[in-house]
Structure formats: structure tokens, C-alpha cells
Protein backbone atom coordinates (compact mmCIF):
# COMPACT_ATOMS: atom_id res chain seq x y z
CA UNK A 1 17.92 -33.62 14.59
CA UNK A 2 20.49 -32.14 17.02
CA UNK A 3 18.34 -32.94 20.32
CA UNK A 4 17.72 -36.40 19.06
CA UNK A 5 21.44 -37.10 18.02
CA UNK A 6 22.51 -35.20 21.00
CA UNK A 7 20.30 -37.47 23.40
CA UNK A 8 21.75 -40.70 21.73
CA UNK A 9 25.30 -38.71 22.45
CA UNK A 10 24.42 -37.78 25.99
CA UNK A 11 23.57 -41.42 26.95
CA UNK A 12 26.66 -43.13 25.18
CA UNK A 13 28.53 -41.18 26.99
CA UNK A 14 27.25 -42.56 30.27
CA UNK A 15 28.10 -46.11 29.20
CA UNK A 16 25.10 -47.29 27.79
CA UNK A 17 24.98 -49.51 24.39
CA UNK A 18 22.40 -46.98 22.13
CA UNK A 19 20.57 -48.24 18.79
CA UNK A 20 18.63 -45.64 17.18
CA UNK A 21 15.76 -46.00 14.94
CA UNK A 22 15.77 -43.62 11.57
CA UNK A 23 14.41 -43.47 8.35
CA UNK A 24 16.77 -44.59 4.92
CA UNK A 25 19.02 -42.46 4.27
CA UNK A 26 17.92 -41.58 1.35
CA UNK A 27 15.18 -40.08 2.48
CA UNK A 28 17.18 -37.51 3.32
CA UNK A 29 19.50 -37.22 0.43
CA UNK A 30 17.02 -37.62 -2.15
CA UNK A 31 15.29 -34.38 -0.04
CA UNK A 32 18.75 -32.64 -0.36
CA UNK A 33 18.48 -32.86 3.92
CA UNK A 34 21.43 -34.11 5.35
CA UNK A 35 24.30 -32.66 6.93
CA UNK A 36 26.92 -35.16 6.82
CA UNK A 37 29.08 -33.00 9.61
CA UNK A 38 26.42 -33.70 11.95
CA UNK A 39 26.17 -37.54 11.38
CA UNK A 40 30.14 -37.68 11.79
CA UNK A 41 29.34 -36.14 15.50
CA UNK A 42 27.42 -38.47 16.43
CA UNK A 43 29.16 -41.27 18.78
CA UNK A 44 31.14 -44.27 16.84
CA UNK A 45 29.17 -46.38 19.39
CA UNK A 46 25.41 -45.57 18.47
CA UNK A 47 23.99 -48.10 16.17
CA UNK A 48 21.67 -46.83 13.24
CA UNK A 49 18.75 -49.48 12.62
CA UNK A 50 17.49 -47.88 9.18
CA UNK A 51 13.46 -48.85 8.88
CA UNK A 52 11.65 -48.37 5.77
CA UNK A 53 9.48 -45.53 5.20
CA UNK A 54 7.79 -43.76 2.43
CA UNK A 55 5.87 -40.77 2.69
CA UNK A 56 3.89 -38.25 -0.02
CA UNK A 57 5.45 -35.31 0.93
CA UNK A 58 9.46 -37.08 0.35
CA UNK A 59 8.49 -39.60 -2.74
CA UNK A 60 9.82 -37.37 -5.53
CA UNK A 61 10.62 -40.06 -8.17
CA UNK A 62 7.39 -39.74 -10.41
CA UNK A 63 8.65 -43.05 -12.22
CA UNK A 64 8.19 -45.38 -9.00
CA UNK A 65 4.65 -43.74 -8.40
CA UNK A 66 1.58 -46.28 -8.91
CA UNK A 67 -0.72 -45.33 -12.22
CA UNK A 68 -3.55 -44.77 -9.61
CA UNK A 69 -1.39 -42.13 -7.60
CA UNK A 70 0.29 -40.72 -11.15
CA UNK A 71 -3.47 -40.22 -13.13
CA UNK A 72 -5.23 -39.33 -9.98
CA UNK A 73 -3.23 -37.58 -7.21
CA UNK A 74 -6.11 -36.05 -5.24
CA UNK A 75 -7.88 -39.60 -5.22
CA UNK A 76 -4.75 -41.36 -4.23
CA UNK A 77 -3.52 -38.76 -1.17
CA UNK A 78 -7.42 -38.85 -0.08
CA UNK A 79 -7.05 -42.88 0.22
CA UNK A 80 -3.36 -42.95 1.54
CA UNK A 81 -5.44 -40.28 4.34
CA UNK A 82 -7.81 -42.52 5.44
CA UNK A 83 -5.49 -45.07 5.59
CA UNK A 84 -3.29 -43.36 8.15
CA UNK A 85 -6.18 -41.88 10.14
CA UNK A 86 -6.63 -45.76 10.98
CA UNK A 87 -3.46 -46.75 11.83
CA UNK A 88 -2.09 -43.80 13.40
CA UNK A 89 -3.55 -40.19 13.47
CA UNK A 90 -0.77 -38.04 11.24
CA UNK A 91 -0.83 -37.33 8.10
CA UNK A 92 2.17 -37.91 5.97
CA UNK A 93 3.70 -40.17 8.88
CA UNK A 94 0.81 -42.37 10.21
CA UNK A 95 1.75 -45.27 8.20
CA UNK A 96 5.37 -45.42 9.57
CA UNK A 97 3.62 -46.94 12.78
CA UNK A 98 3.75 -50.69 12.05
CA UNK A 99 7.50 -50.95 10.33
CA UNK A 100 8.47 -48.95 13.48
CA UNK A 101 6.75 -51.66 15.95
CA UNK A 102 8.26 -54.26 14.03
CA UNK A 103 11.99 -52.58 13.99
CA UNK A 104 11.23 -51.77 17.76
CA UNK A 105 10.25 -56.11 18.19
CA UNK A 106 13.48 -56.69 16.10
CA UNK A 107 15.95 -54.99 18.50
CA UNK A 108 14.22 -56.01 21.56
CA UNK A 109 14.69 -59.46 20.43
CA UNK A 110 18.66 -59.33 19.78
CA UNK A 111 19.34 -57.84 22.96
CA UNK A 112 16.78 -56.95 26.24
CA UNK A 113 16.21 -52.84 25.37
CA UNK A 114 16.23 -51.13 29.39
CA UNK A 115 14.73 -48.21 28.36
CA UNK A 116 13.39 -46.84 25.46
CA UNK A 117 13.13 -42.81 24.28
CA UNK A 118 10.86 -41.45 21.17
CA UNK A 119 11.74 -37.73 20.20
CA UNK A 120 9.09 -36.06 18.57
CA UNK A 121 7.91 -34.45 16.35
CA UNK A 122 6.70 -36.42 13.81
CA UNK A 123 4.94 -37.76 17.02
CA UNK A 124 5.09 -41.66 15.59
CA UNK A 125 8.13 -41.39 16.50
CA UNK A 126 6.75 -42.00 20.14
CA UNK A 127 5.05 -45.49 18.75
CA UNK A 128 8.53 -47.77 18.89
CA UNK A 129 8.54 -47.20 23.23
CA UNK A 130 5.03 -47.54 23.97
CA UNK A 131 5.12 -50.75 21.93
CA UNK A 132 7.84 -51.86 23.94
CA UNK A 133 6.42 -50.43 27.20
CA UNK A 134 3.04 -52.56 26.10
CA UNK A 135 4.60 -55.50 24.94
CA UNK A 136 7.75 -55.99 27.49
CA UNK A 137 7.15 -53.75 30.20
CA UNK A 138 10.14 -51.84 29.32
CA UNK A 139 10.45 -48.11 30.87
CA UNK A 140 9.95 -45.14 28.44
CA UNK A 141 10.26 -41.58 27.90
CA UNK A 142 8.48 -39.38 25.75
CA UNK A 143 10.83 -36.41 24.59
CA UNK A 144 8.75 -33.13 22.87
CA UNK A 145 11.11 -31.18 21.30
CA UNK A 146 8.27 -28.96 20.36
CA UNK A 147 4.22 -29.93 21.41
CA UNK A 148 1.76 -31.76 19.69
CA UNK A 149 -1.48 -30.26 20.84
CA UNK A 150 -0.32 -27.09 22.38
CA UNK A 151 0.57 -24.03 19.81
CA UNK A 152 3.82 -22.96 21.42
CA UNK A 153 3.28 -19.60 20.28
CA UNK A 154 -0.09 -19.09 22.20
CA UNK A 155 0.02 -21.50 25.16
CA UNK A 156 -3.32 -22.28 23.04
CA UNK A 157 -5.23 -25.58 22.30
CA UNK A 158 -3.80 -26.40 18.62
CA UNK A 159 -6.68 -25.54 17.03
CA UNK A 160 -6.65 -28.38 14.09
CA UNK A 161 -5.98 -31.33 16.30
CA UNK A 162 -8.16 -34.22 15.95
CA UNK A 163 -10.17 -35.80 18.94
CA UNK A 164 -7.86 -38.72 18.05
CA UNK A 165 -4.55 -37.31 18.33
CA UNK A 166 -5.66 -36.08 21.37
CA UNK A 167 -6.65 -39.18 22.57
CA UNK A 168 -3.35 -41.04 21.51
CA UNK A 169 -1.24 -38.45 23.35
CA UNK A 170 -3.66 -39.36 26.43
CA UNK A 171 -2.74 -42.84 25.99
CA UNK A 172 0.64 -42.48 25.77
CA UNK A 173 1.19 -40.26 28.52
CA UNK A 174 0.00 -42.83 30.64
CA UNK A 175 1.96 -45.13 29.17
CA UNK A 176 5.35 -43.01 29.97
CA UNK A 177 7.55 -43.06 32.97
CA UNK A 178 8.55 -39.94 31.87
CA UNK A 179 7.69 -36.84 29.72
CA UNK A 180 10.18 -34.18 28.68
CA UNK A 181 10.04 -30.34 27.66
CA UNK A 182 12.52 -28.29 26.31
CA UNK A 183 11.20 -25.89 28.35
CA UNK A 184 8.90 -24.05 31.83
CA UNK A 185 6.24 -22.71 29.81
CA UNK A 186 5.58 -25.68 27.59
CA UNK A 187 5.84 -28.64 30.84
CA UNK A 188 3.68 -26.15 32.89
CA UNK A 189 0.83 -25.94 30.00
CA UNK A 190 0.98 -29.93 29.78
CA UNK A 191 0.73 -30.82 33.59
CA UNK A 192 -2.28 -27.99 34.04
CA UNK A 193 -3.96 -30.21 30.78
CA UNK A 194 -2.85 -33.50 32.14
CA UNK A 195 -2.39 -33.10 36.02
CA UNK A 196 -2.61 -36.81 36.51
CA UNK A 197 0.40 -37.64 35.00
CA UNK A 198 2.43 -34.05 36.43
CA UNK A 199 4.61 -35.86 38.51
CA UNK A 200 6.18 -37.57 35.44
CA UNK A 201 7.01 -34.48 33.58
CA UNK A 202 10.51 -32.77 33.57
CA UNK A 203 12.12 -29.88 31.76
CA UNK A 204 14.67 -31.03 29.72
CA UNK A 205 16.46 -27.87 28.03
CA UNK A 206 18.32 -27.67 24.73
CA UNK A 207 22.07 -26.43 24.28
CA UNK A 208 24.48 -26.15 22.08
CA UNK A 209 26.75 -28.59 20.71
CA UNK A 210 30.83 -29.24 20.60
CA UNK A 211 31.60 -30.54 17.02
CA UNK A 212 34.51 -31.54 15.77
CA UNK A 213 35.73 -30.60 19.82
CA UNK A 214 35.10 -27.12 18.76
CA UNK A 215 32.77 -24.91 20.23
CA UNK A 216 30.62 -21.59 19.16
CA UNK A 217 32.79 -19.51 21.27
CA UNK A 218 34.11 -16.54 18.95
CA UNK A 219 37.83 -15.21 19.45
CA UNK A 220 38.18 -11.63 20.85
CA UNK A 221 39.43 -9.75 17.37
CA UNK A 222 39.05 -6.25 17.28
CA UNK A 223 36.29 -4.99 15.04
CA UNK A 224 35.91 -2.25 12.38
CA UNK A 225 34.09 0.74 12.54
CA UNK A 226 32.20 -1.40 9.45
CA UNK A 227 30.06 -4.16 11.61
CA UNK A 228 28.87 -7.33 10.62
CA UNK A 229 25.60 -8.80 12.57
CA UNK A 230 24.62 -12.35 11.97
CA UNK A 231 22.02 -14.46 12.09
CA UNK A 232 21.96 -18.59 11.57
CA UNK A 233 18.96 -20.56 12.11
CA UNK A 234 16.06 -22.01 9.83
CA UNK A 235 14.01 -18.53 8.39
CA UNK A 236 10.67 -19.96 7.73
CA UNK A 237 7.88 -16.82 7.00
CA UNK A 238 5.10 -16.26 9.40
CA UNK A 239 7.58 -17.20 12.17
CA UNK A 240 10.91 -15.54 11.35
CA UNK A 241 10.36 -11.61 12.11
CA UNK A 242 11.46 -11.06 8.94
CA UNK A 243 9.04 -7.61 8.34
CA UNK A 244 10.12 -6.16 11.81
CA UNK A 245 14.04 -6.95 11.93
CA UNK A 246 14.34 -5.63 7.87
CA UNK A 247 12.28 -2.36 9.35
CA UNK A 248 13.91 -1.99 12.01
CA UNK A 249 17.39 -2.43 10.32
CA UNK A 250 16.50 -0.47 7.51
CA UNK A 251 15.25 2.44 10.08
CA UNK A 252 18.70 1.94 12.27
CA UNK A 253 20.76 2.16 8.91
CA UNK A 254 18.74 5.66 8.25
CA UNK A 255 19.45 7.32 12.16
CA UNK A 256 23.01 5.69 12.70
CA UNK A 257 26.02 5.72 10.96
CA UNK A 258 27.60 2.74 12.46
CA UNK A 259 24.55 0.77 11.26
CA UNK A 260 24.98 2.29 7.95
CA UNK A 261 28.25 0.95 7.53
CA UNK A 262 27.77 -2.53 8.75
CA UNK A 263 25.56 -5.28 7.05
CA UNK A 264 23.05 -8.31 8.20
CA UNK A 265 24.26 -11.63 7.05
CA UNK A 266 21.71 -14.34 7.36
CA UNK A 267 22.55 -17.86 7.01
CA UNK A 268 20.37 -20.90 7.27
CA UNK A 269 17.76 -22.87 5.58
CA UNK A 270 14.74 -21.08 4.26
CA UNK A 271 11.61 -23.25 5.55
CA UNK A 272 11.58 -26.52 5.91
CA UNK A 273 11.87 -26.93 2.36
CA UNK A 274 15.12 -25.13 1.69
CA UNK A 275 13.16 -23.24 -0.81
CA UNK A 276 11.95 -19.63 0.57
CA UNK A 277 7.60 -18.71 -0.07
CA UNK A 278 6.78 -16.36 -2.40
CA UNK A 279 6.23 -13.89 0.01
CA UNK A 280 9.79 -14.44 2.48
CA UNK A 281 11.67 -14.44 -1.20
CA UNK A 282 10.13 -10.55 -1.71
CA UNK A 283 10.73 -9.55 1.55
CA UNK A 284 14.57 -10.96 1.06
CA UNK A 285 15.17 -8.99 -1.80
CA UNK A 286 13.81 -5.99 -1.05
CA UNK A 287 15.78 -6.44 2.40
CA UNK A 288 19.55 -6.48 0.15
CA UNK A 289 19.16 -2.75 -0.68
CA UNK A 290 19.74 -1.83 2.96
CA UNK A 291 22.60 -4.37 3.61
CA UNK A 292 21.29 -7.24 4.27
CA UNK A 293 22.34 -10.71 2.44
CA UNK A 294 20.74 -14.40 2.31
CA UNK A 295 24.38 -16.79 2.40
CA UNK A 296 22.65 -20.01 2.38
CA UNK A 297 22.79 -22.69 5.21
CA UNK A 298 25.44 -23.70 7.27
CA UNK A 299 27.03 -27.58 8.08
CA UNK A 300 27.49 -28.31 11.77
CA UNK A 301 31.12 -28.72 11.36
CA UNK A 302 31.48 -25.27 10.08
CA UNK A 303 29.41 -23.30 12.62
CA UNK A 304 32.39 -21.56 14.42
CA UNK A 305 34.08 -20.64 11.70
CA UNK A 306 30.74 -18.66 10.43
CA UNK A 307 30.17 -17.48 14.24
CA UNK A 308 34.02 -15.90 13.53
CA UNK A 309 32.91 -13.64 10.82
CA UNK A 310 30.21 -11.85 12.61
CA UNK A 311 30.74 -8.84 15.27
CA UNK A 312 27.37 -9.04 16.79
CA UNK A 313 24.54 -11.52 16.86
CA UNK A 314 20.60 -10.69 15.78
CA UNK A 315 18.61 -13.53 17.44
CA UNK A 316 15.23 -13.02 15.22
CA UNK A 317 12.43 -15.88 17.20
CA UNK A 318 9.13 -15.98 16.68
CA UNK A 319 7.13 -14.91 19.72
CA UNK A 320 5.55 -17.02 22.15
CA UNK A 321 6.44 -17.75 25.70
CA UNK A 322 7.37 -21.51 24.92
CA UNK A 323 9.25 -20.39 21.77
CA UNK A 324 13.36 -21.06 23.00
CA UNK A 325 15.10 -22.43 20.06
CA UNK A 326 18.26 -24.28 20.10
CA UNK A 327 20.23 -21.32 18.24
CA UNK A 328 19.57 -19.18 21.99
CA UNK A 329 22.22 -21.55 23.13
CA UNK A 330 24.73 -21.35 20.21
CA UNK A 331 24.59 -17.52 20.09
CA UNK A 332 24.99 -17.55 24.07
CA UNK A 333 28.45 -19.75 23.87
CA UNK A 334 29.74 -17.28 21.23
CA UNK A 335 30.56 -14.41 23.73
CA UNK A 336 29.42 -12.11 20.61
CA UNK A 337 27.11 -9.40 21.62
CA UNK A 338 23.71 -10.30 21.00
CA UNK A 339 20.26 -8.29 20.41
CA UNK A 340 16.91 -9.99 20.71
CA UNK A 341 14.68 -9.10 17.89
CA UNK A 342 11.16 -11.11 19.74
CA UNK A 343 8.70 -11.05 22.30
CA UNK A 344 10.04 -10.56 25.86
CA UNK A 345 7.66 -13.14 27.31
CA UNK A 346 9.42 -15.72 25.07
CA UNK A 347 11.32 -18.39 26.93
CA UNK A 348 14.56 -17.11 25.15
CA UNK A 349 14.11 -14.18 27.33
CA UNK A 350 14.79 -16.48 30.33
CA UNK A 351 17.93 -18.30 29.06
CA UNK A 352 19.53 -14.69 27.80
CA UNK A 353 18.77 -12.61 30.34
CA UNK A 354 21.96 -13.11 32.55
CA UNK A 355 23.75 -12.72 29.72
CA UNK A 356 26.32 -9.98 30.27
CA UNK A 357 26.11 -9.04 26.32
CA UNK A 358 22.35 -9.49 25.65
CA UNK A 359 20.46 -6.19 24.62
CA UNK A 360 16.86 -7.15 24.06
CA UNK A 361 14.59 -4.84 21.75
CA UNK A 362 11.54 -3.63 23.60
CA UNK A 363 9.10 -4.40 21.17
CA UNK A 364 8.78 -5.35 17.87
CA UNK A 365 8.16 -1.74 16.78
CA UNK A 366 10.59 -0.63 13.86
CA UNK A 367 11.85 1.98 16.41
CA UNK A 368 12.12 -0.10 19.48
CA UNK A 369 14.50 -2.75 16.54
CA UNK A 370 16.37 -0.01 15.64
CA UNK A 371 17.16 1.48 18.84
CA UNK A 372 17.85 -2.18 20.10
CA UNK A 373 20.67 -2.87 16.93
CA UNK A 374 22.17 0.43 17.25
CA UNK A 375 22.61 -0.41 21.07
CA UNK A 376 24.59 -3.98 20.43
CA UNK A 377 26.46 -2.11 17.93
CA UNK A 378 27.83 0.47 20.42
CA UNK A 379 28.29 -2.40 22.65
CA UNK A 380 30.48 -4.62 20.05
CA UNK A 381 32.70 -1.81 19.76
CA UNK A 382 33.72 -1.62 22.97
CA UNK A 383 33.86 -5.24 23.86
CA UNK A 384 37.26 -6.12 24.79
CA UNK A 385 39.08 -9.34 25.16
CA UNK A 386 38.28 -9.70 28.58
CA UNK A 387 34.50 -8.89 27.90
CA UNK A 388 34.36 -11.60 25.60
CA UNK A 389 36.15 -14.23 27.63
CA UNK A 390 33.58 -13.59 30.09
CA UNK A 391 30.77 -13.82 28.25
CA UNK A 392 32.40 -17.37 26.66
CA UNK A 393 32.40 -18.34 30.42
CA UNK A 394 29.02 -17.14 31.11
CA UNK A 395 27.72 -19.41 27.81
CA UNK A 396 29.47 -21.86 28.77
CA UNK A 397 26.91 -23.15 31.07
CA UNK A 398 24.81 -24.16 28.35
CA UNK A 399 26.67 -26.89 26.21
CA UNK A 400 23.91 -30.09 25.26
CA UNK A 401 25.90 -32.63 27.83
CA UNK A 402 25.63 -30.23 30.50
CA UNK A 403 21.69 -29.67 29.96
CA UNK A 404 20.82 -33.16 29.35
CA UNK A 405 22.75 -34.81 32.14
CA UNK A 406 19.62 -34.63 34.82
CA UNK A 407 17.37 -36.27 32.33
CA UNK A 408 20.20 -39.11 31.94
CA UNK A 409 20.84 -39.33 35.89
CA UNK A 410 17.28 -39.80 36.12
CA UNK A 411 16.77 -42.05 33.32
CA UNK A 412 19.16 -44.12 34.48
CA UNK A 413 18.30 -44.07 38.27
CA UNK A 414 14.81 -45.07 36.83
CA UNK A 415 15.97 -48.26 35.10
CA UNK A 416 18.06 -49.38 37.97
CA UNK A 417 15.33 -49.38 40.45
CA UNK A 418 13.23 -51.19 38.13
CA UNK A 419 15.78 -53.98 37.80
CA UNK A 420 16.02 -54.44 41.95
């Protein structure tokens, strides 16, 4: 959601007339997933086209199911399967293809679209440009905010993709002018799979956002000799290092008295959900004992003044070298010390490490955590105002404009030759 509105932000900017394409609202509030901060940041200018979907996994209502879907779920999701498989190969969003076409028609018919961008994933979300490509020749750009056949974590083949998702993402590569990453690792593992369409493929990067014209950046106050470390980002188990940061804090609290003192605050959603597993909910409560405390998620509009309550920043990834993460950016614009509790091959490790108050664990060993967060705590101690004001400066590089103005440039140099 913040790439995509971010995008629509970057090019309104520029001068260009933007209609996105989104599900109805209350798909999202009926889901308890909206942040109403964020849609008040997004330009006055951009024009919402809402386009009806329905999906299994959001139709909650039990009264508006069918009888054959209420008496017989495992029949009905087994038919509603099939029927996606045909019309487009993901389940749970397959069937969104045609309304999307026709929305895509719709808009193209009020006013001559010049270029046209799907963010994915859900990876329908590509369908609405390569229908217009098809139909009306009209230039478009495939945006991965994350891969669709790659794991991200392995470099890997995914292992469950279908022969016909990987045909469609065949197709519409070569369909698109241009293909965009969020990051090295994850264009470089696409153009060695698809060298034929290499040339088309740029990076892309994340960043952070100004909301509300305020930015992450923390003001210099001195701290206590009691620290608080922070985390905010999305803490979904099996990819959150939830067992090694808790072990490693819970180690650091044993060998240091600063650590001791201080507490870990995290804040964010838990899963995709908003409701933590089973197994992330034990591991949470057997983490509060040592210090550490689950504050719920965060709105946009009130991400700086959260930022302003921590001393230090833990920025728990999971590992993979084409794991970044939008929240590398946010933490980087704080000018709050930060320790890196993941894999030093991740593609976080590239973004933080010019960063003059980045202390990366060596490992995910309990010790190597422990030695890492006793480190950044030493560190926020001594930080002083002109520390942090360079460290603001040195994140400042990294604000969403900023990243995505190549891609825009480009874009936009792309449509104008095709109109001489």
C-alpha cells in the first residue's frame, strides 16, 4: 500500500492526471484494514475508480453467502478454484481479472490512458495494463514490490508455482516496456531467468514517506540511563526473528545492566491478519517477562511521534538477500541508532551500511544479538545532537520521491518518444 500510493504520489507530482484502480472500500473496513492517515496522504489530484471485487478469504458476512457455499464450504471453495485457475491463475484473486479489464476499458474510454502501471502482489493487479497494452497499444510497467515466482528469501524457484503462473508472468513480461524491483538481488535473479527481456528491467527502491509534511527524523533529546528500543513493522511468525531477537534480548538483559534497565517496544500488525498464530502469541508472552511489550499497530500519520519515544531502533527482517523492507528506510531517516537483528547478505545490509549509527549483529546467534543490542545501547548514550543531525542528513537520502524519481524520468521519457 505505501509503494503503490507513493507511485500514484510520485507521478502527480510530475504533472500527470493519475486514476487508480482499487478494490471497495469496504473491503478494507469490513477486514478492519485501513489506515485512514495514509489515504489522506495521498494527492487531492489522484482519482480512485473503485471496481467490484469479492474474494473467500475477505467475504465475512455469513448472511450474504449462497446455501451451496454456507452447507458445503469445501465443495464451494473447490468450484470457486477451478473457476479462477481458468480465468486467471491465483487463488483468492483470479476472478478479479475481468471487472479489472472492464474498469481498465472504462477509463481508457473517458480519456486516452499514456501509460499504464500494475503493482503487485496480488499479481492481477498486472491484468488492467497488459489489457490496455493488448488492446490500445498503450506503454506499461510492471512494478514487483515483492516476486511472484522467485522466494525472496532463497533467490529459489517458488517451489508451489504453477506451470501457468509461470507462463502468464512470461507473457506479460513481454508484454511490458518496463519491469521494476525494489531491489539488486531480486532484478538480477529475474534477468538471469528471463534474459530476453533484461534490458527492460530496472531497480526501483522503496523509501520512506513525508506525511502530514512530517518526516521519521527523531529530535536529539537526551536519553536515560533506562533505554527504550523499538521496533514498527508487520511481525508475521516464520519471518519475524522473533526466537533470536527475544534470546538474544533476554541474554543481553542477563550480561548488561543498561539492557536490564531498558525495554523492547514492538509496534505493528501481527500477520497479515492482525491476529498473531498460536505459536508468535506464546513466543510474545513469554517475551514480556524480560521487557519486552506488543503496543499494537501504528497509523501513518502518527509514525514520528512513535519514532520520538524510542532511544534506539531493533530492525528484526527476515533473512534473504532480496529481503529490504520499506521500514529500512523509515528507521534510516530517524537518525536513532539502529541494530540489525538479520542476515548480513540481506539487501537491508546494503541500504544501512553507510549508515553512521547502524551496528549490525553478526549472526543470528543469541550471543552475537546480545552483543549487537548492548553495542547500539552504548552507542545511544553517547549520541549527541550533532550525531543525530547527521545521521537525519545521512537518511535523508532515502525519502519515496527521491527513490522513485528515475523510474518517473524514465517513464515519462518513454511515453514521450512514443508519441513523436
Amino acid at each position: 500500500m505505501h509503494r503503490a500510493a507513493g507511485i500514484a504520489n510520485a507521478f502527480a507530482a510530475e504533472g500527470w492526471e493519475v486514476t487508480v484502480l482499487a478494490a471497495p472500500e469496504r473491503t478494507f473496513t469490513d477486514n478492519a484494514m485501513v489506515d485512514g492517515s495514509l489515504l489522506a496522504a495521498v494527492d487531492e489530484g489522484v482519482r480512485v475508480e473503485r471496481v467490484p471485487f469479492s474474494a473467500q478469504a475477505y467475504d465475512n458476512d455469513v448472511a450474504a453467502w449462497s446455501p451451496l457455499r454456507a452447507r458445503h464450504p469445501e465443495l464451494w471453495n473447490s468450484l470457486r478454484l477451478a473457476r479462477e485457475r481458468r480465468v486467471f491463475p491465483e487463488p483468492g484473486f483470479g476472478l478479479w481479472r475481468r471487472e479489472l479489464e472492464r474498469a481498465a476499458e472504462r477509463v481508457h474510454s473517458a480519456r486516452r490512458v499514456d501509460l499504464a502501471i500494475g503493482t503487485a502482489n496480488p499479481h492481477v493487479d498486472f491484468i488492467p495494463a497488459s489489457h490496455l497494452k493488448r488492446r490500445h497499444g498503450v506503454p506499461a510497467i510492471m512494478d514487483y514490490r515483492d516476486a511472484w515466482n522467485i522466494d525472496v528469501f532463497s533467490g529459489g524457484d517458488r517451489v508451489s508455482a504453477t506451470p501457468a503462473e509461470r507462463r502468464w508472468e512470461r507473457e506479460l513480461m513481454a508484454e511490458a516496456d518496463r519491469i521494476w524491483f525494489v531491489n539488486e538481488p531480486i532484478r538480477r535473479w529475474h534477468a538471469e531467468r528471463h534474459p530476453e527481456h533484461a534490458d527492460r528491467m530496472r531497480v526501483v527502491a522503496n523509501g520512506f514517506d513525508v506525511t502530514a509534511g512530517r518526516t521519521p527524523a527523531v529530535p536529539f533529546r537526551p536519553p536515560t540511563d533506562a533505554l527504550t528500543f523499538g521496533y514498527v513493522g508487520t511481525i508475521n511468525f516464520g519471518q519475524f526473528p522473533a526466537e533470536a531477537l527475544f534470546a538474544g534480548w533476554a541474554l543481553a538483559r542477563e550480561r548488561d545492566p543498561l539492557i536490564s534497565r531498558s525495554r523492547l517496544v514492538l509496534r505493528g500488525h501481527l500477520g497479515r491478519t492482525g491476529v498473531a498464530s498460536e505459536e508468535l502469541q506464546s513466543l510474545l508472552d513469554a517475551a514480556a517477562a524480560q521487557g519486552v511489550s506488543y503496543e499494537g499497530p501504528v497509523a501513518k500519520a502518527d509514525l514520528a511521534d512513535v519514532y520520538a519515544q524510542f532511544d534506539a531502533l531493533v530492525l528484526a527482517l527476515a533473512s534473504g538477500p532480496g529481503v529490504t523492507s520499506g521500514k529500512v528506510f523509515e528507521f534510516a531517516a530517524t537518525g536513532l541508532p539502529v541494530v540489525s537483528v538479520h542476515d548480513r547478505e540481506s539487501a537491508a545490509t546494503s541500504i544501512m551500511s553507510s549508515s553512521p549509527v547502524w551496528t549490525p549483529s553478526a549472526s543470528l546467534s543469541a550471543e552475537d544479538v546480545a552483543e549487537a543490542l548492548s553495542e547500539v545501547g552504548r552507542r545511544a548514550l553517547a549520541q549527541t545532537p550533532e550525531d543525530r543531525a547527521a545521521a537525519i542528513a545521512w537518511g535523508a537520502q532515502w525519502e519515496r520521491g527521491k527513490q522513485l524519481a528515475s523510474g518517473v524520468a524514465d517513464a515519462t521519457a518513454l511515453v514521450n518518444e512514443r508519441k513523436t
